[in-house]
Structures are given as C-alpha cells and as structure tokens.
N, C-alpha and C. Protein backbone atom coordinates (compact mmCIF):
# COMPACT_ATOMS: atom_id res chain seq x y z
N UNK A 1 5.79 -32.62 -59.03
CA UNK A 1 6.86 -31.87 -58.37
C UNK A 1 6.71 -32.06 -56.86
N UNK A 2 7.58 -32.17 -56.36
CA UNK A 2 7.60 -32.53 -54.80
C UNK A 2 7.96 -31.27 -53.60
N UNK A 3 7.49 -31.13 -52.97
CA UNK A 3 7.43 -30.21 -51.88
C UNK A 3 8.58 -30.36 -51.64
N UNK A 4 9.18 -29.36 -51.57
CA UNK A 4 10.81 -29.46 -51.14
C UNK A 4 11.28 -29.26 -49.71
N UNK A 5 10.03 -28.73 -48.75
CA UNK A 5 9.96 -28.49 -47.28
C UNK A 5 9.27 -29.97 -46.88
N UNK A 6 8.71 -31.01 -47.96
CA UNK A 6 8.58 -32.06 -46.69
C UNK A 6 9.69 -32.89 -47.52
N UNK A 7 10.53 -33.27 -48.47
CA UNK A 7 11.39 -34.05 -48.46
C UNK A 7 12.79 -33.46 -48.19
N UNK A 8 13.17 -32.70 -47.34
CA UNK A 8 14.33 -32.18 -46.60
C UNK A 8 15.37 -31.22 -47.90
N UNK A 9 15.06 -31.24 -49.12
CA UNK A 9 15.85 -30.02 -49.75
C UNK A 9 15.59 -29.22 -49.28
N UNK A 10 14.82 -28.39 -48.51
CA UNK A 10 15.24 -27.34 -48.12
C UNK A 10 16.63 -27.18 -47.58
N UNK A 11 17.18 -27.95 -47.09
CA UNK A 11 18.61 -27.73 -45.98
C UNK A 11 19.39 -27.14 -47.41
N UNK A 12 19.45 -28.30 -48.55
CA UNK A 12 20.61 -27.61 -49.44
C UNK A 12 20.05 -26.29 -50.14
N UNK A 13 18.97 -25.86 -50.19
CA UNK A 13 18.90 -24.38 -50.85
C UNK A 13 19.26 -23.24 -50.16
N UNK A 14 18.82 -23.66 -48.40
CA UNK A 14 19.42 -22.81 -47.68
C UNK A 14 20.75 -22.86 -47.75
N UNK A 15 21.79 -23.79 -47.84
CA UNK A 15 23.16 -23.91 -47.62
C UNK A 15 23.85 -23.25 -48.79
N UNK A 16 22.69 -23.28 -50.16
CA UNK A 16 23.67 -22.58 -51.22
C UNK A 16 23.31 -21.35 -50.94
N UNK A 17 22.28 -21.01 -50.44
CA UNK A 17 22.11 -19.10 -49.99
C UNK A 17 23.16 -18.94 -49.38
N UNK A 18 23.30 -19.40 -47.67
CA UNK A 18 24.53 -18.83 -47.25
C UNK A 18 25.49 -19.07 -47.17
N UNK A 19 25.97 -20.13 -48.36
CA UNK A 19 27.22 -20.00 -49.33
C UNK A 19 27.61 -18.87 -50.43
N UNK A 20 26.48 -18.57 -51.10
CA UNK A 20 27.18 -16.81 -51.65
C UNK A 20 26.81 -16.37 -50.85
N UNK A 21 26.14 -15.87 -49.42
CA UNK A 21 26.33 -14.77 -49.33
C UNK A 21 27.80 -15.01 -47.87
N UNK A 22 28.28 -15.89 -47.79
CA UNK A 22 29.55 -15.58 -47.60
C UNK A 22 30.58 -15.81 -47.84
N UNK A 23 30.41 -15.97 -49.38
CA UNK A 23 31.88 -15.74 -50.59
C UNK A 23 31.40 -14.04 -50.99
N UNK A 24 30.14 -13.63 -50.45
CA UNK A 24 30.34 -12.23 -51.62
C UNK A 24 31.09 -11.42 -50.23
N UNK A 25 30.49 -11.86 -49.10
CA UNK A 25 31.11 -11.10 -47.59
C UNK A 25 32.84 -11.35 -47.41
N UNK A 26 32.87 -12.16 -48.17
CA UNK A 26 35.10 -12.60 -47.98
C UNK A 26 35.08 -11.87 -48.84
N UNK A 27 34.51 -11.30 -50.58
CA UNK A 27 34.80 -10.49 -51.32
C UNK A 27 35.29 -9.31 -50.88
N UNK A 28 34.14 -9.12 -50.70
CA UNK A 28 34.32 -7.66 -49.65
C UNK A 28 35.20 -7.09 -48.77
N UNK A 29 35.50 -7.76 -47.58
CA UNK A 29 36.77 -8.09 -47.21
C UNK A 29 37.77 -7.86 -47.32
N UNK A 30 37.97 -8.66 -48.60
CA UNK A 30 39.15 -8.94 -49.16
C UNK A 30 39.44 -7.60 -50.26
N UNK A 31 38.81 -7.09 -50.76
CA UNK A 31 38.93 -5.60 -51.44
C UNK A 31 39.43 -4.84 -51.08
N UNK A 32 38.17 -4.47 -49.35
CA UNK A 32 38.73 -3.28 -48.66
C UNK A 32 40.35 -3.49 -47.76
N UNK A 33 40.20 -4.75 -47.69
CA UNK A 33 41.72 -4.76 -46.65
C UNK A 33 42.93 -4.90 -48.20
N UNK A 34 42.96 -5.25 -49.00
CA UNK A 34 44.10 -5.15 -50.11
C UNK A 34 44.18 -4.13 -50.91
N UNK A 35 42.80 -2.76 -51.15
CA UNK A 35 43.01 -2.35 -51.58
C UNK A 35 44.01 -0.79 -50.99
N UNK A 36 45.20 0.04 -51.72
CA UNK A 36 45.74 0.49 -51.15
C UNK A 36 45.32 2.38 -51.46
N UNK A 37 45.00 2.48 -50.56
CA UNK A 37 45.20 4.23 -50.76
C UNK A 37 46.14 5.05 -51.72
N UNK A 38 45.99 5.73 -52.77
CA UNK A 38 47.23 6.74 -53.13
C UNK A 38 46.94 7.82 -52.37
N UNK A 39 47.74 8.42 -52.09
CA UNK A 39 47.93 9.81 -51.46
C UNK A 39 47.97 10.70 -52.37
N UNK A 40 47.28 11.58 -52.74
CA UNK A 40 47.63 12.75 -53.93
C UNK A 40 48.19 14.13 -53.85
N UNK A 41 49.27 14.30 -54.38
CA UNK A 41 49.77 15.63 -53.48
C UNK A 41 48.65 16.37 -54.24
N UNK A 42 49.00 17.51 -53.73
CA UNK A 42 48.06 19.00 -53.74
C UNK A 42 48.73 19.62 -54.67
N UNK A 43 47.96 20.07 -56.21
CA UNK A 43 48.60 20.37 -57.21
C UNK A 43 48.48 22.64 -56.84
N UNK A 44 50.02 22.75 -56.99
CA UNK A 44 49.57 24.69 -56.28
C UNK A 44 50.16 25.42 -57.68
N UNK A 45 48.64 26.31 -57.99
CA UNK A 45 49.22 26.62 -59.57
C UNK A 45 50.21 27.78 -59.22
N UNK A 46 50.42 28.35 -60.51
CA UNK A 46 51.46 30.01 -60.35
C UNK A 46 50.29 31.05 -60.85
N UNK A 47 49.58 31.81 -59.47
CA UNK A 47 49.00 32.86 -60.05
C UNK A 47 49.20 33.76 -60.13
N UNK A 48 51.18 34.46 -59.64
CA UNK A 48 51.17 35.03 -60.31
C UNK A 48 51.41 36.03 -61.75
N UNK A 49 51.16 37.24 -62.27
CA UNK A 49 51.45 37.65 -63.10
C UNK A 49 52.63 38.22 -63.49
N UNK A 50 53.77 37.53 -64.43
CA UNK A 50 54.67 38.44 -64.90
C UNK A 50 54.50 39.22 -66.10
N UNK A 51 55.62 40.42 -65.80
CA UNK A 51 55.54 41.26 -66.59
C UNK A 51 55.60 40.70 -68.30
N UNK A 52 56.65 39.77 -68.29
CA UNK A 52 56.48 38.60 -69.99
C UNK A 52 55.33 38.47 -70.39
N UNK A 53 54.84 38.37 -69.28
CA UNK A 53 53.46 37.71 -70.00
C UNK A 53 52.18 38.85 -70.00
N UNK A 54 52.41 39.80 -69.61
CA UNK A 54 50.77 40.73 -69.73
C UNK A 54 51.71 41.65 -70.90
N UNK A 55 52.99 41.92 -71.41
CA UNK A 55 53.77 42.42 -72.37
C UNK A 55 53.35 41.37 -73.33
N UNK A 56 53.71 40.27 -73.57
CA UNK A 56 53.26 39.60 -74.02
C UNK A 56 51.24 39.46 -74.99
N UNK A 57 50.47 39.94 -74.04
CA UNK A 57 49.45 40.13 -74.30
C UNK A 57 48.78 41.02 -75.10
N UNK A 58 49.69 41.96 -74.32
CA UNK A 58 49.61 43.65 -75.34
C UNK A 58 49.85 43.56 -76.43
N UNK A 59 50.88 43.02 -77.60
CA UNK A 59 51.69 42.37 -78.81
C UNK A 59 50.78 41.93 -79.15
N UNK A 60 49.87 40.94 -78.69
CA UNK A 60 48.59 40.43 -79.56
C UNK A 60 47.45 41.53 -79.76
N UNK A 61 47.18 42.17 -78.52
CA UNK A 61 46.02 42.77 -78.61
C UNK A 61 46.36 43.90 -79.68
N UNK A 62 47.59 44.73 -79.92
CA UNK A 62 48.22 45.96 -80.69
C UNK A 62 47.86 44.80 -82.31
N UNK A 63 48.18 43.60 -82.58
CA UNK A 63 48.60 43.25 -83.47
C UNK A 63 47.33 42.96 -84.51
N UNK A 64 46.05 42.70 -83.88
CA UNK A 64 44.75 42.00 -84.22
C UNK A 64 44.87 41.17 -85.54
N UNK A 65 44.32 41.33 -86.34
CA UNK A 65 44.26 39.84 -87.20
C UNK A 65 44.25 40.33 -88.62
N UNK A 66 45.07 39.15 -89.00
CA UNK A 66 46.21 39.65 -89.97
C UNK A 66 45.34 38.69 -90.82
N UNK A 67 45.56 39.29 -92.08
CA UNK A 67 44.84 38.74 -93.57
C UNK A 67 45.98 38.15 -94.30
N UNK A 68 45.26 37.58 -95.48
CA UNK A 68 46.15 37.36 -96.44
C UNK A 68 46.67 38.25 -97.33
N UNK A 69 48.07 38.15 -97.56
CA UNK A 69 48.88 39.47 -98.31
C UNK A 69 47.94 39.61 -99.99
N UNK A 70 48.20 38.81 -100.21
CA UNK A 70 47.41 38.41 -101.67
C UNK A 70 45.86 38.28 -101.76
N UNK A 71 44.99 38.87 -102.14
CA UNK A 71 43.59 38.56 -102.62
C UNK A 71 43.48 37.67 -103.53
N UNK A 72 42.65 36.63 -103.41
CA UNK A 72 42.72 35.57 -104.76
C UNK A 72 40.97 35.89 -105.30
C-alpha cells in the first residue's frame, strides 16, 4: 500500500472532503432561503357559558342512568 502523502493523493481526498462539505453548505442554503413560513392565525375559543347549555347539563345530571326496561 502506498503512502498517499508522498505520491500526491492526498490533493484528491482533500478535494472530495471539500466537495461535500460544500454541496451539504448549498443544501442548507437552499432549504432555508426556499423554505416558506405559514403564518398561523390564533385559534380564540367561546368561553362563554350559555344558558342551553348549563340547562342542558342539568337534564343529564336530573336524568342519571337508565337501565334496561326488560331483565333477561
């Protein structure tokens, strides 16, 4: 096997190093400048309470839990 620092390959191992590392640096690049922001609106719930609905609540709570008419 031959010393690769005295018969001059070194030049091409260095040249393929900083050949990826500047295709991974255009990657990069190229991501952050194409990729595009969404803007997300601001989701605003309804807190508050209508009367439908806490009437509503009462009907269940008065009603509790209902069986079967029939015993088998």
């Amino acid at each position: 096997m031959e010393n690769p620092f005295e018969s001059g390959h070194i030049k091409n191992y260095l040249l393929l190093y900083a050949s990826v590392v500047v295709i991974m640096v255009l990657f990069f690049i190229a991501t952050t400048l194409f990729h595009d922001k969404e803007i997300l609106e601001q989701k605003i719930f309804n807190t508050t309470i209508t009367k439908e609905h806490s009437k509503k609540t009462e009907e269940k709570k008065d009603f509790g839990i209902k069986l079967i008419e029939k015993p088998y």
